[in-house]
N, C-alpha and C. Protein backbone atom coordinates (compact mmCIF):
# COMPACT_ATOMS: atom_id res chain seq x y z
N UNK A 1 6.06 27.72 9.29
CA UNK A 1 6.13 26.78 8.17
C UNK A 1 6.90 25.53 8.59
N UNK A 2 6.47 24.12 7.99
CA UNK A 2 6.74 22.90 8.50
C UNK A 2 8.28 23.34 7.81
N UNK A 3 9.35 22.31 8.27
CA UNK A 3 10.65 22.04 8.04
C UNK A 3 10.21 20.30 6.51
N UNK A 4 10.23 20.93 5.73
CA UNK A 4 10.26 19.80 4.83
C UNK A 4 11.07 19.79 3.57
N UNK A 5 11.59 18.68 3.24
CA UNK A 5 12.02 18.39 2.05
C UNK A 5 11.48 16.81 1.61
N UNK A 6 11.64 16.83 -0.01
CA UNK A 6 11.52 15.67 -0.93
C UNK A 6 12.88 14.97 -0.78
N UNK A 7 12.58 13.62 -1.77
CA UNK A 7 13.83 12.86 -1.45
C UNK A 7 14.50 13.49 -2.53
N UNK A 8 14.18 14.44 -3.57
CA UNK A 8 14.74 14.53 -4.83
C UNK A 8 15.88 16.12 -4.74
N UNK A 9 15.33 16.66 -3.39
CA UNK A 9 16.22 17.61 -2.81
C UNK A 9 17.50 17.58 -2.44
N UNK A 10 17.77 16.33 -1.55
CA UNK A 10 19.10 15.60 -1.92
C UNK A 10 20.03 14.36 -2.36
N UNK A 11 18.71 14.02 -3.64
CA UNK A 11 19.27 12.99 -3.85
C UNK A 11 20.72 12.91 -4.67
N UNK A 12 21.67 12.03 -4.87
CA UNK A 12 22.99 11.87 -5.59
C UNK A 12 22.58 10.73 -6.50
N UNK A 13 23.48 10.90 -7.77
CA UNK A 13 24.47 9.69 -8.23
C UNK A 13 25.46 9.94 -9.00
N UNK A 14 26.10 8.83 -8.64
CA UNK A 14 27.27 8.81 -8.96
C UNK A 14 27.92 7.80 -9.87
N UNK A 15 28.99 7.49 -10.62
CA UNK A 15 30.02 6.45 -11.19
C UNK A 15 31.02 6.16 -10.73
N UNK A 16 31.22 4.75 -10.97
CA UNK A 16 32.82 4.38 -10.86
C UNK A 16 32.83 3.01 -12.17
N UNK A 17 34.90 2.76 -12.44
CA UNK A 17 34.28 1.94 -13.18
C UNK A 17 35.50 1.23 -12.17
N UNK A 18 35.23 -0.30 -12.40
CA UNK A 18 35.99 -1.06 -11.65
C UNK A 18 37.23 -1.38 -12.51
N UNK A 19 38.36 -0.98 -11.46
CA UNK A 19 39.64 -1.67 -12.13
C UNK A 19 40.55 -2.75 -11.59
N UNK A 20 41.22 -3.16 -11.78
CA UNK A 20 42.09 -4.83 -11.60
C UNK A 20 42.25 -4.49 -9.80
N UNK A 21 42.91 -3.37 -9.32
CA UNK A 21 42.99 -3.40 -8.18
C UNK A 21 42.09 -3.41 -7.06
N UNK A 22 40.91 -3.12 -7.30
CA UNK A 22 39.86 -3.07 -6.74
C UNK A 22 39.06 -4.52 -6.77
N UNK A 23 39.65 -5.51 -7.80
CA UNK A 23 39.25 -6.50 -7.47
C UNK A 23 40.02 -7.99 -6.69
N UNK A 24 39.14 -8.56 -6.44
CA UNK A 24 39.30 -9.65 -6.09
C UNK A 24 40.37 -10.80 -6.97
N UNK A 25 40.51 -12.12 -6.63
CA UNK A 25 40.83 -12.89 -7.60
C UNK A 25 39.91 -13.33 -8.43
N UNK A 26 38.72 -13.74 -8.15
CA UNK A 26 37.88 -13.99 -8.94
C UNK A 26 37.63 -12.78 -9.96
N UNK A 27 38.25 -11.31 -10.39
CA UNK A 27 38.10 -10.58 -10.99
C UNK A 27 36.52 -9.43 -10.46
N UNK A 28 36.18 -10.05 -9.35
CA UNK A 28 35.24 -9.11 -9.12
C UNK A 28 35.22 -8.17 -7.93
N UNK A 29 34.64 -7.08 -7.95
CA UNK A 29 34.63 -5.95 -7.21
C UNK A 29 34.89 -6.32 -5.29
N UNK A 30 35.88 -5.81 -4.39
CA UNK A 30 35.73 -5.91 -3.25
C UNK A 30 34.24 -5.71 -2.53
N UNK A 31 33.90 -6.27 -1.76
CA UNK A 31 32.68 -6.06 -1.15
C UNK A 31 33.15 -5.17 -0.32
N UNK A 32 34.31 -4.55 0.38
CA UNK A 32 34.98 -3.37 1.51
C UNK A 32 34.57 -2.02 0.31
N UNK A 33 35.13 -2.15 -0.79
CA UNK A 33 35.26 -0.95 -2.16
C UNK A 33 34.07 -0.10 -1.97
N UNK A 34 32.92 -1.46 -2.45
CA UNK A 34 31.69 -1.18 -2.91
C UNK A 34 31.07 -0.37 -1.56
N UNK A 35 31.42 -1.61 0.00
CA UNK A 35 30.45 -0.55 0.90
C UNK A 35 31.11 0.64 1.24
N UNK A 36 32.53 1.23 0.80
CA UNK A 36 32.87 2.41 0.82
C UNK A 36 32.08 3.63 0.10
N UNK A 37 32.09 2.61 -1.26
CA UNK A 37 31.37 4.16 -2.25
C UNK A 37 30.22 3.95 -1.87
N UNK A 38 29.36 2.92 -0.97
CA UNK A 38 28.18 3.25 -0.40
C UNK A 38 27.93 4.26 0.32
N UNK A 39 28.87 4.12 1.45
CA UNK A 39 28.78 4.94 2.97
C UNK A 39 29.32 6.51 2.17
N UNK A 40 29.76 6.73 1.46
CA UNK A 40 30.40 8.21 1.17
C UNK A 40 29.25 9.00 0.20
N UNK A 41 28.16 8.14 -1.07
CA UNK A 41 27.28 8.68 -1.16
C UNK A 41 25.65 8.60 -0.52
N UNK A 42 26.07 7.52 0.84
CA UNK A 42 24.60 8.30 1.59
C UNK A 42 24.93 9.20 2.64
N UNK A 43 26.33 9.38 2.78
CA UNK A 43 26.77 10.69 3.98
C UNK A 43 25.93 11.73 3.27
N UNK A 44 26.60 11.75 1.73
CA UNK A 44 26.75 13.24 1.51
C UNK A 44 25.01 13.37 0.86
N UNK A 45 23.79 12.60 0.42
CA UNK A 45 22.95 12.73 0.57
C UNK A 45 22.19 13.04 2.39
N UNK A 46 22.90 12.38 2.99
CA UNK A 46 22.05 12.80 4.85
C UNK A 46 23.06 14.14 4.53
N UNK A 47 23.99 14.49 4.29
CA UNK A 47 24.67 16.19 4.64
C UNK A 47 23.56 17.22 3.97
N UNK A 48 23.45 16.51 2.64
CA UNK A 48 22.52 17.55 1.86
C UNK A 48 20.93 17.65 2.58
N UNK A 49 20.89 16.60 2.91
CA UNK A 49 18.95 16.81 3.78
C UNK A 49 19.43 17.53 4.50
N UNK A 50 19.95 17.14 5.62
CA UNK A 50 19.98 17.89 6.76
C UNK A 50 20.65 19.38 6.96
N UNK A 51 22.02 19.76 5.83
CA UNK A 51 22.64 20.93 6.02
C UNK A 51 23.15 21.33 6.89
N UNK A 52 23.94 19.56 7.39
CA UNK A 52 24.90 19.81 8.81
C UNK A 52 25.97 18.03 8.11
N UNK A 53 26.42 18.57 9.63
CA UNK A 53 27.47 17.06 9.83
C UNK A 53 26.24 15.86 10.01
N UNK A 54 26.55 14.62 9.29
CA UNK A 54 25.39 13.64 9.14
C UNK A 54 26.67 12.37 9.66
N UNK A 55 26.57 11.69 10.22
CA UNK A 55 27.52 10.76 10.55
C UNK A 55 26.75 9.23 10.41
N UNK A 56 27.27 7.66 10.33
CA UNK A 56 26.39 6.88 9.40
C UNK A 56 26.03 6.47 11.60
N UNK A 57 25.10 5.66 11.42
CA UNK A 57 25.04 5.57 12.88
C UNK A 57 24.45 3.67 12.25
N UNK A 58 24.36 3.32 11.50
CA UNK A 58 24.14 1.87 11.02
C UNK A 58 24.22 1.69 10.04
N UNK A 59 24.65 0.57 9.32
CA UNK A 59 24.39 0.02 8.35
C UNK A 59 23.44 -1.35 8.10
N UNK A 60 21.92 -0.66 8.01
CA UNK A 60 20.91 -1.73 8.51
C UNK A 60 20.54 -2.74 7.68
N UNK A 61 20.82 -2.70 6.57
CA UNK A 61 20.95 -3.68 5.66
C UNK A 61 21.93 -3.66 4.09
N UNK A 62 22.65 -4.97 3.56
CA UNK A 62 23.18 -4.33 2.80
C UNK A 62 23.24 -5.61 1.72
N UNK A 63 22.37 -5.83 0.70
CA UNK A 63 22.32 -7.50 0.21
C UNK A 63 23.22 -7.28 -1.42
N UNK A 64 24.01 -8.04 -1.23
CA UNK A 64 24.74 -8.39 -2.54
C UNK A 64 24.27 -8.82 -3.32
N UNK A 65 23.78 -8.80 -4.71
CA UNK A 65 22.76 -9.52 -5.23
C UNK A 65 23.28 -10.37 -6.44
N UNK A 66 24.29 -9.56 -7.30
CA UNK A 66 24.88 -9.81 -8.08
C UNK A 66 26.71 -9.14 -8.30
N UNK A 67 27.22 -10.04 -9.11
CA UNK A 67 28.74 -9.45 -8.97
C UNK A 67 29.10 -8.67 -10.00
N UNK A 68 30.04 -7.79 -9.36
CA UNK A 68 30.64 -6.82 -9.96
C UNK A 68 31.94 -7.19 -10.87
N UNK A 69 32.11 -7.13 -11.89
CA UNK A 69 33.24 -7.18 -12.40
C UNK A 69 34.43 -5.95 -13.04
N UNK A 70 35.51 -6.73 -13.26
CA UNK A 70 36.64 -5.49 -13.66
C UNK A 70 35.84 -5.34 -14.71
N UNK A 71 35.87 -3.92 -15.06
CA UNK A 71 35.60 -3.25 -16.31
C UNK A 71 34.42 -2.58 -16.23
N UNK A 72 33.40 -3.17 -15.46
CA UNK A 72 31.80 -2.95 -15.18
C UNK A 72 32.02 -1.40 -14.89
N UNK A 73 30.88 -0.83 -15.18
CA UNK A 73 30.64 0.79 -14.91
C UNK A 73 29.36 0.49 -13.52
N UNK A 74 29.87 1.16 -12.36
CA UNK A 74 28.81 0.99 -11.24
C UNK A 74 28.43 2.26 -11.14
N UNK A 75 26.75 1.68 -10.75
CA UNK A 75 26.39 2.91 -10.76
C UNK A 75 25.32 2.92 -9.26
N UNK A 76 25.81 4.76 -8.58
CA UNK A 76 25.19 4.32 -7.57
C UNK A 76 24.12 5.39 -7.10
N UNK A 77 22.71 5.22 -6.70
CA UNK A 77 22.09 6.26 -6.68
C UNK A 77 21.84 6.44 -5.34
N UNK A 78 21.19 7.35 -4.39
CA UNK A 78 20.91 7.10 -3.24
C UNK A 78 20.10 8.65 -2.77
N UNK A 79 19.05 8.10 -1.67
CA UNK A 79 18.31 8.99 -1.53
C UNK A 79 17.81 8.97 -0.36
N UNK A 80 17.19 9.83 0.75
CA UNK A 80 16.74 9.84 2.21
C UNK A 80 15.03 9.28 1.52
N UNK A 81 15.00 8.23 2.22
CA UNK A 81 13.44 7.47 2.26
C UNK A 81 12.76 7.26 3.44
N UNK A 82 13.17 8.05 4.51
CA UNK A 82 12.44 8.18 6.01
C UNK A 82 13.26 9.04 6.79
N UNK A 83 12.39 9.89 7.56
CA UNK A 83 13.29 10.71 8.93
C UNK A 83 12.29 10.35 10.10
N UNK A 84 13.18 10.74 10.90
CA UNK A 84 12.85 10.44 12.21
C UNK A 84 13.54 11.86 13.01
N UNK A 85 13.49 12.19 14.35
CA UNK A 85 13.55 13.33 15.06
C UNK A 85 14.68 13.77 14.61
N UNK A 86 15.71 13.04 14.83
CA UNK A 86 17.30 13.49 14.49
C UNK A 86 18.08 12.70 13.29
N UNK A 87 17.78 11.45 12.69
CA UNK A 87 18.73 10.68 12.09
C UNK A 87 17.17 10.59 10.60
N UNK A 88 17.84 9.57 9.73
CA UNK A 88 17.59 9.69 8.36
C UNK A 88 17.73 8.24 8.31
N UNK A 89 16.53 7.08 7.06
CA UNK A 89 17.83 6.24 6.40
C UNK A 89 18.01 6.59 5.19
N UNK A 90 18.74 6.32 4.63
CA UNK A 90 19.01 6.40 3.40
C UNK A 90 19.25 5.21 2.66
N UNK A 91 18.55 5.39 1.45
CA UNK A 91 18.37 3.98 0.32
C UNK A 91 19.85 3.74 -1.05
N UNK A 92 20.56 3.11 -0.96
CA UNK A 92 21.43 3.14 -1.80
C UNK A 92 21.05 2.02 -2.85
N UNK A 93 20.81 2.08 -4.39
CA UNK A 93 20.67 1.20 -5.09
C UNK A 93 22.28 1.68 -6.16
N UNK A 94 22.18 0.13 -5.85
CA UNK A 94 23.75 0.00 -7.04
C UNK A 94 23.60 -0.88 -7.98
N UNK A 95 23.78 -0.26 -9.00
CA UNK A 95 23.46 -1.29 -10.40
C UNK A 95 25.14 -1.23 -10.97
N UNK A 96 25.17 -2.14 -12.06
CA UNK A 96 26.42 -2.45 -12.74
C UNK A 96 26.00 -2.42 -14.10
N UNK A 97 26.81 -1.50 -14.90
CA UNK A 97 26.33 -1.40 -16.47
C UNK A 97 27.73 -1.77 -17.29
N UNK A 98 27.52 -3.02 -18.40
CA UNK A 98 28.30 -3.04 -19.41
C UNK A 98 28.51 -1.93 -20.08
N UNK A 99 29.48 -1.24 -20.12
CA UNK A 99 30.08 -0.15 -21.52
C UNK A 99 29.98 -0.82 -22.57
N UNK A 100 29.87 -1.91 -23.08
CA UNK A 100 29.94 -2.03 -24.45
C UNK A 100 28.44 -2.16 -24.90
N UNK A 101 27.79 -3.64 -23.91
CA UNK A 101 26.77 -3.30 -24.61
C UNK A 101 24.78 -2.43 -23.75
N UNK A 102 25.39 -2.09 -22.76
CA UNK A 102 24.48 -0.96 -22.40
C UNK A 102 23.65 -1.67 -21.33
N UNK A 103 23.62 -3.01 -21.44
CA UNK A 103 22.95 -3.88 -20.26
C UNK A 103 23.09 -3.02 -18.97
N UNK A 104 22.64 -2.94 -18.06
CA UNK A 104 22.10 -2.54 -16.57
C UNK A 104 21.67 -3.43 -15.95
N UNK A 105 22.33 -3.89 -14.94
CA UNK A 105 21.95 -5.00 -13.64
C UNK A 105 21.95 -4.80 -12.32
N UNK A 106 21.25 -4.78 -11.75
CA UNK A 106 21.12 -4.50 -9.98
C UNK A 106 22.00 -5.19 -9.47
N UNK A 107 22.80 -4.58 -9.11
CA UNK A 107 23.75 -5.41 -8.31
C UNK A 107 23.81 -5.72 -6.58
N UNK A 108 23.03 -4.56 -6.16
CA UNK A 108 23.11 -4.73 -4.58
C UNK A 108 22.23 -3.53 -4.06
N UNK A 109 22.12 -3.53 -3.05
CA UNK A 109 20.85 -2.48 -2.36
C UNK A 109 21.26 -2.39 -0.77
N UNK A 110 21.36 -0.85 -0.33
CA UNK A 110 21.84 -0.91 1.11
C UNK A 110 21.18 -0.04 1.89
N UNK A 111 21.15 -0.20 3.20
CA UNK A 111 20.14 0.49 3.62
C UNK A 111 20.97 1.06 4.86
N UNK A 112 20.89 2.56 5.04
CA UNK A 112 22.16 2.91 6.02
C UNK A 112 21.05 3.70 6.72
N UNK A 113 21.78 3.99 8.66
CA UNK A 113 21.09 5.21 8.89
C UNK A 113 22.11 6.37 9.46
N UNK A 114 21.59 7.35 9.16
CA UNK A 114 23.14 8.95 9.86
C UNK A 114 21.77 9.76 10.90
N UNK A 115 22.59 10.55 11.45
CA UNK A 115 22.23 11.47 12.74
C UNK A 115 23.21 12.40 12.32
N UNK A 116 22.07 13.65 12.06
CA UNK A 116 22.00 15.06 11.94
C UNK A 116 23.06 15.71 13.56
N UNK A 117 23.76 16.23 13.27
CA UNK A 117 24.76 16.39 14.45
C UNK A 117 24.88 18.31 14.43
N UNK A 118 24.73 18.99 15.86
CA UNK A 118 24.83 20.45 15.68
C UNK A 118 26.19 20.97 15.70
N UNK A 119 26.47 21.80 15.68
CA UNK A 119 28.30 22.27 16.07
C UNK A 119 28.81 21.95 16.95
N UNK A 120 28.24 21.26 18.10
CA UNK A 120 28.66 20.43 19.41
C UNK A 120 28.33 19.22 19.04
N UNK A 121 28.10 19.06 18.42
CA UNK A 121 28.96 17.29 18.02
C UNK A 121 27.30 16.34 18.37
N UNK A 122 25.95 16.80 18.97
CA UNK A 122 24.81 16.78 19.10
C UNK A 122 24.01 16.43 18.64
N UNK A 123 23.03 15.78 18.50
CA UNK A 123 22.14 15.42 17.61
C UNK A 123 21.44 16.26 17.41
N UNK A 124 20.45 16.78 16.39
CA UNK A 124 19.74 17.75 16.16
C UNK A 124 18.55 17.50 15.41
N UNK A 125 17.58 17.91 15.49
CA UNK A 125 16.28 17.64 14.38
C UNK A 125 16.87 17.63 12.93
N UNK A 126 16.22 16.51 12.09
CA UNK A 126 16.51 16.80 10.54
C UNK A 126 15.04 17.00 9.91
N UNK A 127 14.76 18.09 8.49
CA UNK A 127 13.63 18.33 7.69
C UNK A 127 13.11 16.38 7.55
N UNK A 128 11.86 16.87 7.97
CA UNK A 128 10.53 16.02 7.56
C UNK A 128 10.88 15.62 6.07
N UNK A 129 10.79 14.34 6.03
CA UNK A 129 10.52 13.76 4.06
C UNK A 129 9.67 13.83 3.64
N UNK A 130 9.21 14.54 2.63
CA UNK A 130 7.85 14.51 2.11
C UNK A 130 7.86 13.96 0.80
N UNK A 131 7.22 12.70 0.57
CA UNK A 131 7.68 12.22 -0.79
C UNK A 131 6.43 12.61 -1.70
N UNK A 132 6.96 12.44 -3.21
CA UNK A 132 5.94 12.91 -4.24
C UNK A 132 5.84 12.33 -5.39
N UNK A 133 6.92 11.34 -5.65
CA UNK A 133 6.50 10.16 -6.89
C UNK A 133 6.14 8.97 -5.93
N UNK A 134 5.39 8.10 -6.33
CA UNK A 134 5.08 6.84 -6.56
C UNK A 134 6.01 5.98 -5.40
N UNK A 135 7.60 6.30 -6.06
CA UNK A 135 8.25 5.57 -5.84
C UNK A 135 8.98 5.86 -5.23
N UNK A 136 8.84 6.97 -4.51
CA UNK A 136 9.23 7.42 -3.46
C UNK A 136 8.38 7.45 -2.09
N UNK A 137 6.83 7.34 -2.38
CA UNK A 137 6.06 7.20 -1.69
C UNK A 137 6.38 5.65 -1.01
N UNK A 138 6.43 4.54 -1.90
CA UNK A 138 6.80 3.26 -1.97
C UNK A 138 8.04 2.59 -1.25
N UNK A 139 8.85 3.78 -1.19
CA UNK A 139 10.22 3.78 -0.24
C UNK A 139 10.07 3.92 0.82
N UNK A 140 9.23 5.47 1.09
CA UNK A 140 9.15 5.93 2.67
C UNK A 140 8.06 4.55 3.04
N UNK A 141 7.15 4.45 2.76
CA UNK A 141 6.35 3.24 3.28
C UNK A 141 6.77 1.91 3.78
N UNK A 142 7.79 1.35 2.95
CA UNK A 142 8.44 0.14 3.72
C UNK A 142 10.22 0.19 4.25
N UNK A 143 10.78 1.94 4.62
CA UNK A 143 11.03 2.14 5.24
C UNK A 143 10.51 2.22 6.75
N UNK A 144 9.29 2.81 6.78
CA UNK A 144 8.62 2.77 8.11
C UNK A 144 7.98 0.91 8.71
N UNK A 145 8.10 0.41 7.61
CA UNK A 145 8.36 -1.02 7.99
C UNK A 145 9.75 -1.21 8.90
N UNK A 146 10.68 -0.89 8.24
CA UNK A 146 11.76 -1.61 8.73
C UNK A 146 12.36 -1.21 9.99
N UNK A 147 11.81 0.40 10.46
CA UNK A 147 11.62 0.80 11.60
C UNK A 147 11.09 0.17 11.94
N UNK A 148 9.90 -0.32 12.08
CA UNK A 148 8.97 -0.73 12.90
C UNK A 148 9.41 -2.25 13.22
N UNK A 149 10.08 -2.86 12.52
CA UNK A 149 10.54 -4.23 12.67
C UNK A 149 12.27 -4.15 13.50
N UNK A 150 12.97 -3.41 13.33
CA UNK A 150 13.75 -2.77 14.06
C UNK A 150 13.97 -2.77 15.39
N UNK A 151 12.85 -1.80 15.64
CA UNK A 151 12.14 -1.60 16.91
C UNK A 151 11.90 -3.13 17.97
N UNK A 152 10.91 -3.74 16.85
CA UNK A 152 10.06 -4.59 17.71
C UNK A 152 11.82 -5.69 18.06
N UNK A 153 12.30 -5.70 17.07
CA UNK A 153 13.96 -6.87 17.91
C UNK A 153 14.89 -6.37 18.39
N UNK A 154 14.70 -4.89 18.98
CA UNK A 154 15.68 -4.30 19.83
C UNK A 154 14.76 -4.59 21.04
N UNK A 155 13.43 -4.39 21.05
CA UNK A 155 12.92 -4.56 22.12
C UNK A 155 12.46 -5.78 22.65
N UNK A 156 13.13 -7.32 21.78
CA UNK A 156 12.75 -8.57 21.99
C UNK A 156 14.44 -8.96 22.80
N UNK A 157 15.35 -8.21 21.88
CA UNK A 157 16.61 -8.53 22.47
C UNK A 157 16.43 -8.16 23.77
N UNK A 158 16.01 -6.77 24.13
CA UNK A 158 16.36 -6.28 25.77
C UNK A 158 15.56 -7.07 26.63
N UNK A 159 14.10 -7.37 25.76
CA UNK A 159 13.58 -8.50 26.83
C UNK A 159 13.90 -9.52 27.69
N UNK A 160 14.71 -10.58 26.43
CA UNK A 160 15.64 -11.45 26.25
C UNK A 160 16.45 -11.72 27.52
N UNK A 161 17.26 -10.85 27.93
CA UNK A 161 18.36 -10.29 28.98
C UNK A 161 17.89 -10.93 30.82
């Protein structure tokens, strides 16, 4: 039997709400804060795919879109949207919701990758993604874009040389 899972097998989310210390002077959220509670819920989504030590091995994209403020409720979801032999990326969408009046705003979107690691510290195969909504289908698909674009400017850089 193939080694597979959905993205919905380990996907997370999570809350935080922002307080005075966590911000800036301008009153809004650290950009260090935010890519913390990034990197800690796509570990523990790559821990849950894989069912080992997942360590981040990039942070391949990460666009700020809108600001966070004190008081804002963030909210962060995240899910494996491509594998590859040993490593994963994982999709982090972070939105920001008013408590008072219920508004929801995208605030930023990050794109990380981890490597599945064995008890020797090793890389190891991680389960195949097999996606099954829409919009998960829609993920893995221009994930394998961004591999593929990846690729082609690691291999323009070494040219380069």
């Amino acid at each position: 039997m193939e080694n597979l899972k959905t993205p919905s097998q380990s996907s997370v989310e999570t809350r935080h709400i922002v307080m005075p210390d966590q911000a800036n002077h301008y009153g809004t959220l650290f950009g260090g804060t935010l890519m913390y509670w990034i990197d800690m819920i796509a570990a523990m989504v790559a821990q849950r795919h894989c069912g080992k030590e997942a360590v981040t091995a990039s942070v391949d994209r990460l666009n700020f879109i809108a600001p966070i403020e004190v008081g804002d409720h963030v909210i962060l979801k995240a899910s494996v949207n491509y594998t590859g032999r040993t490593s994963m990326e994982v999709g982090v969408q972070v939105s920001k919701e008013n408590p008072y009046t219920g508004t929801v705003v995208r605030a930023t979107t990050a794109y990380l990758t981890f490597v599945a690691l064995d008890e020797t510290k090793k890389p190891c195969p991680v389960p195949q993604i097999k996606p099954e909504t829409e919009a998960e289908t829609r993920r893995f698909k221009n994930a394998v874009l961004r591999q593929e674009s990846n690729r082609e400017l690691v291999k323009k850089i070494r040219d380069s040389k």
